[in-house]
C-alpha atoms as a PDB file:
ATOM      1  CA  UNK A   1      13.297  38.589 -18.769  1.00  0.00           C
ATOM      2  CA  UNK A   2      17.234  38.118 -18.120  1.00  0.00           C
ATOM      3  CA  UNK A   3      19.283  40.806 -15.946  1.00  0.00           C
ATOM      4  CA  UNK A   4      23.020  40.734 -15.123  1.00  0.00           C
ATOM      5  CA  UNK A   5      23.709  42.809 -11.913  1.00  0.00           C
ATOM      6  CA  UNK A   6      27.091  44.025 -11.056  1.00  0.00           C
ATOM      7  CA  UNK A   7      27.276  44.565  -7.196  1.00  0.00           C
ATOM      8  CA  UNK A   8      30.628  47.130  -6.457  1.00  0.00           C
ATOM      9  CA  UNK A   9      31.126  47.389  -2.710  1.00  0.00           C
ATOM     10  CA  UNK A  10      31.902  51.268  -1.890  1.00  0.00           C
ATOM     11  CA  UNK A  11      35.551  52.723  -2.004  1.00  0.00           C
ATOM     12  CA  UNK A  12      37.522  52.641   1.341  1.00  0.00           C
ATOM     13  CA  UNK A  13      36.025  55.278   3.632  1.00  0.00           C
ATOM     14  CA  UNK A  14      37.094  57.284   6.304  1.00  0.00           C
ATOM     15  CA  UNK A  15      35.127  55.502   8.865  1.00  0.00           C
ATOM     16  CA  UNK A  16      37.002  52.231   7.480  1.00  0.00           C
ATOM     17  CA  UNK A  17      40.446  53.629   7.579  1.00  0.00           C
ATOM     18  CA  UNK A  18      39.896  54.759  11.211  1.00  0.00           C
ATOM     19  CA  UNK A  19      39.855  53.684  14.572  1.00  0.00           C
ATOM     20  CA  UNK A  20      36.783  55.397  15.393  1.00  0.00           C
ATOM     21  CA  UNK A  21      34.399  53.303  13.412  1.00  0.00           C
ATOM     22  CA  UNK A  22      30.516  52.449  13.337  1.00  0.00           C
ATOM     23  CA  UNK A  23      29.202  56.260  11.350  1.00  0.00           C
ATOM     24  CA  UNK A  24      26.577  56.053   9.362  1.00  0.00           C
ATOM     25  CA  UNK A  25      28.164  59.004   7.279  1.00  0.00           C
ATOM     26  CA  UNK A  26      31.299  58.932   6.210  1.00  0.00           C
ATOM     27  CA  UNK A  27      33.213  60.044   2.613  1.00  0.00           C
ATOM     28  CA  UNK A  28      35.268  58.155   0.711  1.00  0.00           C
ATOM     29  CA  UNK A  29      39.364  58.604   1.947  1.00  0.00           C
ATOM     30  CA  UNK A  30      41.941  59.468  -0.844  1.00  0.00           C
ATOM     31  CA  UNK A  31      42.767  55.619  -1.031  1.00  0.00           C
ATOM     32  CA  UNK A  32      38.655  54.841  -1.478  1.00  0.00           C
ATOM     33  CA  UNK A  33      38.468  57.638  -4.609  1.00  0.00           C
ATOM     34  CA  UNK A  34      41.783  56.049  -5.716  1.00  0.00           C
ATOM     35  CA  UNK A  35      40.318  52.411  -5.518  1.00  0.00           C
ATOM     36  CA  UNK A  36      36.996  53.847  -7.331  1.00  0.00           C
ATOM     37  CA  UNK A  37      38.514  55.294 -10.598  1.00  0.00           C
ATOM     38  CA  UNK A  38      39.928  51.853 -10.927  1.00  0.00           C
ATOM     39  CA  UNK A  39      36.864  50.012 -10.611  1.00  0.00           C
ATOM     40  CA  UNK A  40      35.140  52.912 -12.990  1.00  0.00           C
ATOM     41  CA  UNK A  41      37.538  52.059 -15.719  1.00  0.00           C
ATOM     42  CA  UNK A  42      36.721  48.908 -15.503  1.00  0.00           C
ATOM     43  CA  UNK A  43      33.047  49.519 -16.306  1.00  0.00           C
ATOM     44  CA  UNK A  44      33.660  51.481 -19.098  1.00  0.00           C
ATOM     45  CA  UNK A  45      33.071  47.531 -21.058  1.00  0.00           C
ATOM     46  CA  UNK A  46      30.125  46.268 -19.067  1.00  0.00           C
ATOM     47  CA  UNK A  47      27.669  48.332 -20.856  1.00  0.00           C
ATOM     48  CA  UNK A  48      25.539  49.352 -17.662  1.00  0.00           C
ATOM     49  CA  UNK A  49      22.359  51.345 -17.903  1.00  0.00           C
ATOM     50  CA  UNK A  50      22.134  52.823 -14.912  1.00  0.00           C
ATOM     51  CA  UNK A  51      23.332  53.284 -11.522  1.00  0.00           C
ATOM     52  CA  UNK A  52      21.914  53.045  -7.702  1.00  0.00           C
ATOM     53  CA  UNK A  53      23.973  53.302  -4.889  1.00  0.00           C
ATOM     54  CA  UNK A  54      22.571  53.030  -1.568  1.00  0.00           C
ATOM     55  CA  UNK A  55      21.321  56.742   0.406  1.00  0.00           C
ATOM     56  CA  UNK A  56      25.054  56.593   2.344  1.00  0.00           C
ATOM     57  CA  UNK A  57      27.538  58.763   1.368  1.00  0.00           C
ATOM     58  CA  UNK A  58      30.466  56.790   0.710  1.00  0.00           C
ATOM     59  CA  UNK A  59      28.237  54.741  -1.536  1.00  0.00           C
ATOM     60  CA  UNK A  60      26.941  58.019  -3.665  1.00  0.00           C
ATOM     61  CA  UNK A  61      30.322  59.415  -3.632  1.00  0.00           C
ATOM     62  CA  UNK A  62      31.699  56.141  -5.307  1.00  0.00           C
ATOM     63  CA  UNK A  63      28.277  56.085  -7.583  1.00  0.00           C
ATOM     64  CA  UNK A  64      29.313  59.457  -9.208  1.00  0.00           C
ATOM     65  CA  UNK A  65      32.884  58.676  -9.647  1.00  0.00           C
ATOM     66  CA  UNK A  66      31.703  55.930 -11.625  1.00  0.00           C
ATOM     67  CA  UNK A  67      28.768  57.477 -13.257  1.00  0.00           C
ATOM     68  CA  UNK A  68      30.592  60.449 -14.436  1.00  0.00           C
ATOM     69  CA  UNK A  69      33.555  58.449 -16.138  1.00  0.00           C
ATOM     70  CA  UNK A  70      30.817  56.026 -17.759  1.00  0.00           C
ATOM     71  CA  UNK A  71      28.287  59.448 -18.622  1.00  0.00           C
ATOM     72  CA  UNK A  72      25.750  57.823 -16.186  1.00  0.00           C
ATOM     73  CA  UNK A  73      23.447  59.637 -13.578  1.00  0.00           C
ATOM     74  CA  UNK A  74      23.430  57.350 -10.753  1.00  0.00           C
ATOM     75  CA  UNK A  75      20.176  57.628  -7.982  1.00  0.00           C
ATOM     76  CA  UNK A  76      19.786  56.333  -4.862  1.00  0.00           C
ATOM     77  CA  UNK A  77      17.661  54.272  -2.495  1.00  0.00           C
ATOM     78  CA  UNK A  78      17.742  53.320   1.043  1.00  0.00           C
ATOM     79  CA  UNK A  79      17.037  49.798  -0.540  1.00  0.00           C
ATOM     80  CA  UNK A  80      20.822  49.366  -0.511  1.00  0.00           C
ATOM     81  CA  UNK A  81      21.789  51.194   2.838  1.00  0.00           C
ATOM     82  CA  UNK A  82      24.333  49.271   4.967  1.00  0.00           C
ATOM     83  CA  UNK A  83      22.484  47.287   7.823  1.00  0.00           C
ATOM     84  CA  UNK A  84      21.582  49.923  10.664  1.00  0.00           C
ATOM     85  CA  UNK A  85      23.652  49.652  13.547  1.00  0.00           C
ATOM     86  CA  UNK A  86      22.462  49.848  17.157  1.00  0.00           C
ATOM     87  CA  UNK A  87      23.308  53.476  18.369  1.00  0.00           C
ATOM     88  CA  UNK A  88      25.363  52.331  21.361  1.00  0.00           C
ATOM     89  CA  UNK A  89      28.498  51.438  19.101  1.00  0.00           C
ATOM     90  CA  UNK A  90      28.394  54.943  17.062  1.00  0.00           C
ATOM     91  CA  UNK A  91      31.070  56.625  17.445  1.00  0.00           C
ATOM     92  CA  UNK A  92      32.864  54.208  19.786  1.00  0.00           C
ATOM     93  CA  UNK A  93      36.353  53.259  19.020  1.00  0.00           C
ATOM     94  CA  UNK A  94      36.247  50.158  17.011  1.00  0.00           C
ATOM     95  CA  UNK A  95      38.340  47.880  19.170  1.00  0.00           C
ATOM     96  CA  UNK A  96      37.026  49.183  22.808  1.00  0.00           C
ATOM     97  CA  UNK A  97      35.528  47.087  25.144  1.00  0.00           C
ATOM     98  CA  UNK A  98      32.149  48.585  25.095  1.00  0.00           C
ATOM     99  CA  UNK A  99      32.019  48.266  21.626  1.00  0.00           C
ATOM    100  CA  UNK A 100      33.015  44.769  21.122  1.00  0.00           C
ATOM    101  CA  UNK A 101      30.678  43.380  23.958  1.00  0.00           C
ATOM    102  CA  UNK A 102      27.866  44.953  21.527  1.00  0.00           C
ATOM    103  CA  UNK A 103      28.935  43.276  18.736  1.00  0.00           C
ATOM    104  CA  UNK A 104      29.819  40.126  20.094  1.00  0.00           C
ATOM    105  CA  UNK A 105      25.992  40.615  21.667  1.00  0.00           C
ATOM    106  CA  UNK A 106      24.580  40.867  18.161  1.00  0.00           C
ATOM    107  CA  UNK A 107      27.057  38.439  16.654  1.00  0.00           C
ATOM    108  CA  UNK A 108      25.981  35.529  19.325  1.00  0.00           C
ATOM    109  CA  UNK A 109      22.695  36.018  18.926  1.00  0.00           C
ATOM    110  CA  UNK A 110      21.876  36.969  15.654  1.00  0.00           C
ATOM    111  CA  UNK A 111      20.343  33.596  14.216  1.00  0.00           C
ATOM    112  CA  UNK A 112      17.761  33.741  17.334  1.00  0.00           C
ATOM    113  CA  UNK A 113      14.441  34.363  16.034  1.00  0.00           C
ATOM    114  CA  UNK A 114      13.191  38.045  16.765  1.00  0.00           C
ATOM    115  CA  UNK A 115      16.854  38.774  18.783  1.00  0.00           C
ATOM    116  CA  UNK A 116      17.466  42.590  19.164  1.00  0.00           C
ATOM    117  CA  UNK A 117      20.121  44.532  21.271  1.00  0.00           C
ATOM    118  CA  UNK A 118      18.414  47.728  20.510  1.00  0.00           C
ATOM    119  CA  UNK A 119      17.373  49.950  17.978  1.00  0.00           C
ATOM    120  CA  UNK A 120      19.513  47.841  14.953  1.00  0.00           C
ATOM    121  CA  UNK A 121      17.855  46.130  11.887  1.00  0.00           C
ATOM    122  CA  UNK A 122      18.053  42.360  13.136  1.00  0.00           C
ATOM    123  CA  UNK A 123      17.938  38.831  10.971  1.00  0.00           C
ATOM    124  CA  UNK A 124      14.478  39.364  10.233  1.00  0.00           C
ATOM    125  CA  UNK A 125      14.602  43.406   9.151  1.00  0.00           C
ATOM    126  CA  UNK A 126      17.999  42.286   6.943  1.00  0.00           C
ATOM    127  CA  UNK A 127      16.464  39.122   5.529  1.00  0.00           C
ATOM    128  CA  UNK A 128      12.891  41.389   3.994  1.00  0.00           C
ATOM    129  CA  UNK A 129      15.163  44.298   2.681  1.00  0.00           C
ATOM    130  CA  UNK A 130      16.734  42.415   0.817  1.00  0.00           C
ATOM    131  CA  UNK A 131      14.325  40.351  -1.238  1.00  0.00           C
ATOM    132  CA  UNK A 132      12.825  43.540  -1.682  1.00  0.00           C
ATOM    133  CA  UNK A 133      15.693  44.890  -3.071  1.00  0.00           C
ATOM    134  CA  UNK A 134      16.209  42.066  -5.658  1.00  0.00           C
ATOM    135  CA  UNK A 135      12.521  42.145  -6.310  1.00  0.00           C
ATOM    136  CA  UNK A 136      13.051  45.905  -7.173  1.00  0.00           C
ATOM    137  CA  UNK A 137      15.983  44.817  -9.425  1.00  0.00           C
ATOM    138  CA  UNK A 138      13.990  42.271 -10.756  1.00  0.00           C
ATOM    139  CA  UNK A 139      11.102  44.288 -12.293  1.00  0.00           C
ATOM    140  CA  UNK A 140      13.615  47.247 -13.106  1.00  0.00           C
ATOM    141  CA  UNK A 141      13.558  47.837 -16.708  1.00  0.00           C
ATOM    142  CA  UNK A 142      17.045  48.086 -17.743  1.00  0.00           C
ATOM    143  CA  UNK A 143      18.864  44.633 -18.256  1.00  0.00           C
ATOM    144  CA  UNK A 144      22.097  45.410 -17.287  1.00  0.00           C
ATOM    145  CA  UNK A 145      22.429  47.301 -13.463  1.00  0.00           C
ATOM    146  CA  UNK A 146      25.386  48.535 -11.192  1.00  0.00           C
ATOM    147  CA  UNK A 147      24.490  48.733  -7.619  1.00  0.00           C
ATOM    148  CA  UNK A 148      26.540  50.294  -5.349  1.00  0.00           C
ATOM    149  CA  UNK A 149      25.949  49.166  -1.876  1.00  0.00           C
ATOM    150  CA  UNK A 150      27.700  48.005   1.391  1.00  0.00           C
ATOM    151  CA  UNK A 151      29.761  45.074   3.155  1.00  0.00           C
ATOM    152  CA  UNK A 152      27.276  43.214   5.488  1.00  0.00           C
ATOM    153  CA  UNK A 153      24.365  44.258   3.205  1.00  0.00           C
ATOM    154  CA  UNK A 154      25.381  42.734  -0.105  1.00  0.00           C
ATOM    155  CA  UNK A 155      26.444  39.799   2.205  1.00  0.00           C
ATOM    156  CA  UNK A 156      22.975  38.829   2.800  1.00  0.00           C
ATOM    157  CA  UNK A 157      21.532  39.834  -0.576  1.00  0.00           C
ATOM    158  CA  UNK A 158      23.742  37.354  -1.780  1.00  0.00           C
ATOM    159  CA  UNK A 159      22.525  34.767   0.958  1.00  0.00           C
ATOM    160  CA  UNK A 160      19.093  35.565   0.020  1.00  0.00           C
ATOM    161  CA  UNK A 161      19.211  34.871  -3.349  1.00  0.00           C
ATOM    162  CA  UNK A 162      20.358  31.531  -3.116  1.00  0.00           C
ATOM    163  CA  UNK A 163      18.425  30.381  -0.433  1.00  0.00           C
ATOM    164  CA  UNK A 164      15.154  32.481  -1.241  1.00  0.00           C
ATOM    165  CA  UNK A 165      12.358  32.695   1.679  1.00  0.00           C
ATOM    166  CA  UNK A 166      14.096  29.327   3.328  1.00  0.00           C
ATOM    167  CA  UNK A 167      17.122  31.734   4.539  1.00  0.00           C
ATOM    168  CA  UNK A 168      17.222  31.416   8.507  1.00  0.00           C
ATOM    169  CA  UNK A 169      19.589  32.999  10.660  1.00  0.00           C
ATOM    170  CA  UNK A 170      22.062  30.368  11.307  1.00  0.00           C
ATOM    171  CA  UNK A 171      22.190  30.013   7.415  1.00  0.00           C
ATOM    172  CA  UNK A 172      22.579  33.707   7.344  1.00  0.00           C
ATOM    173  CA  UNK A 173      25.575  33.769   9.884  1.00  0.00           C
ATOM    174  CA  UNK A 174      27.158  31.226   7.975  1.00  0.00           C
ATOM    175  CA  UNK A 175      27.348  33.096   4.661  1.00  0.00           C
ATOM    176  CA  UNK A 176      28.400  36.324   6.562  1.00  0.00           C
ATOM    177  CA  UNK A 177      31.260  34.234   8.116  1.00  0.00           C
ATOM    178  CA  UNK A 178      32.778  32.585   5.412  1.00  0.00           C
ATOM    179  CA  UNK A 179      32.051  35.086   2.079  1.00  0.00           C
ATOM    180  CA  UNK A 180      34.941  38.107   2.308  1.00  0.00           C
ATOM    181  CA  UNK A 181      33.932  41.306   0.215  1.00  0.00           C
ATOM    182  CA  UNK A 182      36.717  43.944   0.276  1.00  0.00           C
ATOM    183  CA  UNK A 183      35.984  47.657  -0.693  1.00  0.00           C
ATOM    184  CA  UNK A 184      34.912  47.943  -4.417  1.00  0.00           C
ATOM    185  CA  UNK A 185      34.805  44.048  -4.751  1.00  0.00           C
ATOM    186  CA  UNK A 186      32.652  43.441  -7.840  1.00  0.00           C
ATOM    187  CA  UNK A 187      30.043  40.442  -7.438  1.00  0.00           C
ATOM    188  CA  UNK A 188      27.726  39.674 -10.375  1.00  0.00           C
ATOM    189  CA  UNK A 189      24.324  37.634 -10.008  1.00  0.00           C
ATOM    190  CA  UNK A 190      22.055  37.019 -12.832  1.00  0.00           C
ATOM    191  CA  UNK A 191      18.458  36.849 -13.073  1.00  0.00           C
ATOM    192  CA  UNK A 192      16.123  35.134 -15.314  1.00  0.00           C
ATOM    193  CA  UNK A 193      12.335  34.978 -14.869  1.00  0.00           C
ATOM    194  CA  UNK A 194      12.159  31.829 -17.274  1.00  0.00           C
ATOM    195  CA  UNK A 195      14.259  29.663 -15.268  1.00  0.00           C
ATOM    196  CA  UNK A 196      12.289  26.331 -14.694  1.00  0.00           C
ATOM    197  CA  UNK A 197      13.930  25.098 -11.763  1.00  0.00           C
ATOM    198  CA  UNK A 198      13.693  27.493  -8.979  1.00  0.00           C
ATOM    199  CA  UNK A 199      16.803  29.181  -9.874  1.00  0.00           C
ATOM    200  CA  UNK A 200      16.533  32.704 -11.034  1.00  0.00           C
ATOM    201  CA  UNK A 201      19.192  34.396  -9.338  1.00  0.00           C
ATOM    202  CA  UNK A 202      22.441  32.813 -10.072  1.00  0.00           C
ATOM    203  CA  UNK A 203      26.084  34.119  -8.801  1.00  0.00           C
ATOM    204  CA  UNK A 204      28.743  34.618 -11.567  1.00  0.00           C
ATOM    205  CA  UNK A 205      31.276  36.592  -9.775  1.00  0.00           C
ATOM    206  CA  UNK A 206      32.458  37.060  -5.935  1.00  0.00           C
ATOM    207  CA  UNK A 207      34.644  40.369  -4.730  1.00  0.00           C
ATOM    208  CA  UNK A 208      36.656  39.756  -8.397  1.00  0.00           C
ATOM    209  CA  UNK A 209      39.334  43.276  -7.228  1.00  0.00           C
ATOM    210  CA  UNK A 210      41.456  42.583 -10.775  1.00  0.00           C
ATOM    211  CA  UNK A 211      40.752  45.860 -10.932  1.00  0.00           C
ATOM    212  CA  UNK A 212      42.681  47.046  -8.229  1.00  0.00           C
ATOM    213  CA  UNK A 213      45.984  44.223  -8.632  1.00  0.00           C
ATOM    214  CA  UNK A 214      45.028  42.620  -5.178  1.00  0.00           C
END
């Protein structure tokens, strides 16, 4: 069984455009639906079969823009949710103090085995949603998906399938660090249940924005 996934990071949202950051929901800002029709034309070739976007709103909103340009109903899962952030740094100003000592907290300790601030989704949480999700995508039927999905998430989903069940959370950090996805990015992986040598995800494409003239 072969798949070809395309990955599209949501439109800009409100949260993202303003200083008051770390909302779970949030719509898409005129530049994000702007940034979305682009990326829908583009589809228009890929001959997708269906569409998931994670349970967040900026992710359904850019779903249906898509979906309704390709003739698509999109549906959602919490598969594909951005990673849950610890409810001290909701609603904070991004750049305060209290908010950065949280995430520089979470940031210094991440790779630490069982680490948790509070109430977020830490290494461990991240690391089993995600095979989970490629799993699901794995044993989907259709053989040619567009997920719709987050920053930080897609970030380890892409960590996880190269690395598999060996991912730890230095590894993890690492990948995070260094691998830039900017909103509706497009990353493709492939997946092929034959392969004979341990590699059945395989990346194609990383945040490709042609779309968008960037």
């Amino acid at each position: 069984m072969k798949k070809t996934i395309y990955f599209v990071r949501h439109g800009e949202s409100e949260g993202n455009a303003s200083e008051i950051g770390n909302v779970n929901h949030s719509p898409l800002s005129e530049r994000g639906r702007k940034q979305t029709e682009f990326v829908a034309k583009r589809c228009l070739s890929l001959s997708i079969q269906t569409i998931i976007t994670s349970n967040l709103e900026r992710a359904i909103e850019t779903g249906r823009i898509i979906g309704s340009l390709l003739g698509i109903r999109t549906e959602s899962s919490e598969l594909f949710a951005e990673r849950r952030k610890p409810s001290a740094v909701f609603g904070q100003v991004i750049e305060s103090l209290e908010a950065q000592k949280v995430w520089r907290a979470l940031w210094d300790n991440f790779h630490i085995p069982g680490f948790r601030h509070s109430d977020e989704e830490n290494f461990e949480d991240l690391k089993t949603r995600a095979i989970k999700a490629l799993e699901y995508l794995a044993f989907r039927n259709e053989d040619v998906i567009l997920v719709v999905t987050h920053g930080i998430f897609l970030k380890i989903i892409i960590a996880v399938a190269v690395m598999g069940d060996d991912l730890n959370g230095q590894e993890c950090v690492r990948f995070m660090s260094r691998f830039e996805i900017e909103n509706t990015g497009v990353s493709v992986l492939k997946y092929d249940s034959e392969e004979r040598f341990g590699r059945k995800w395989v990346i194609l494409t990383w945040n490709d924005q042609a779309h968008l003239g960037e």
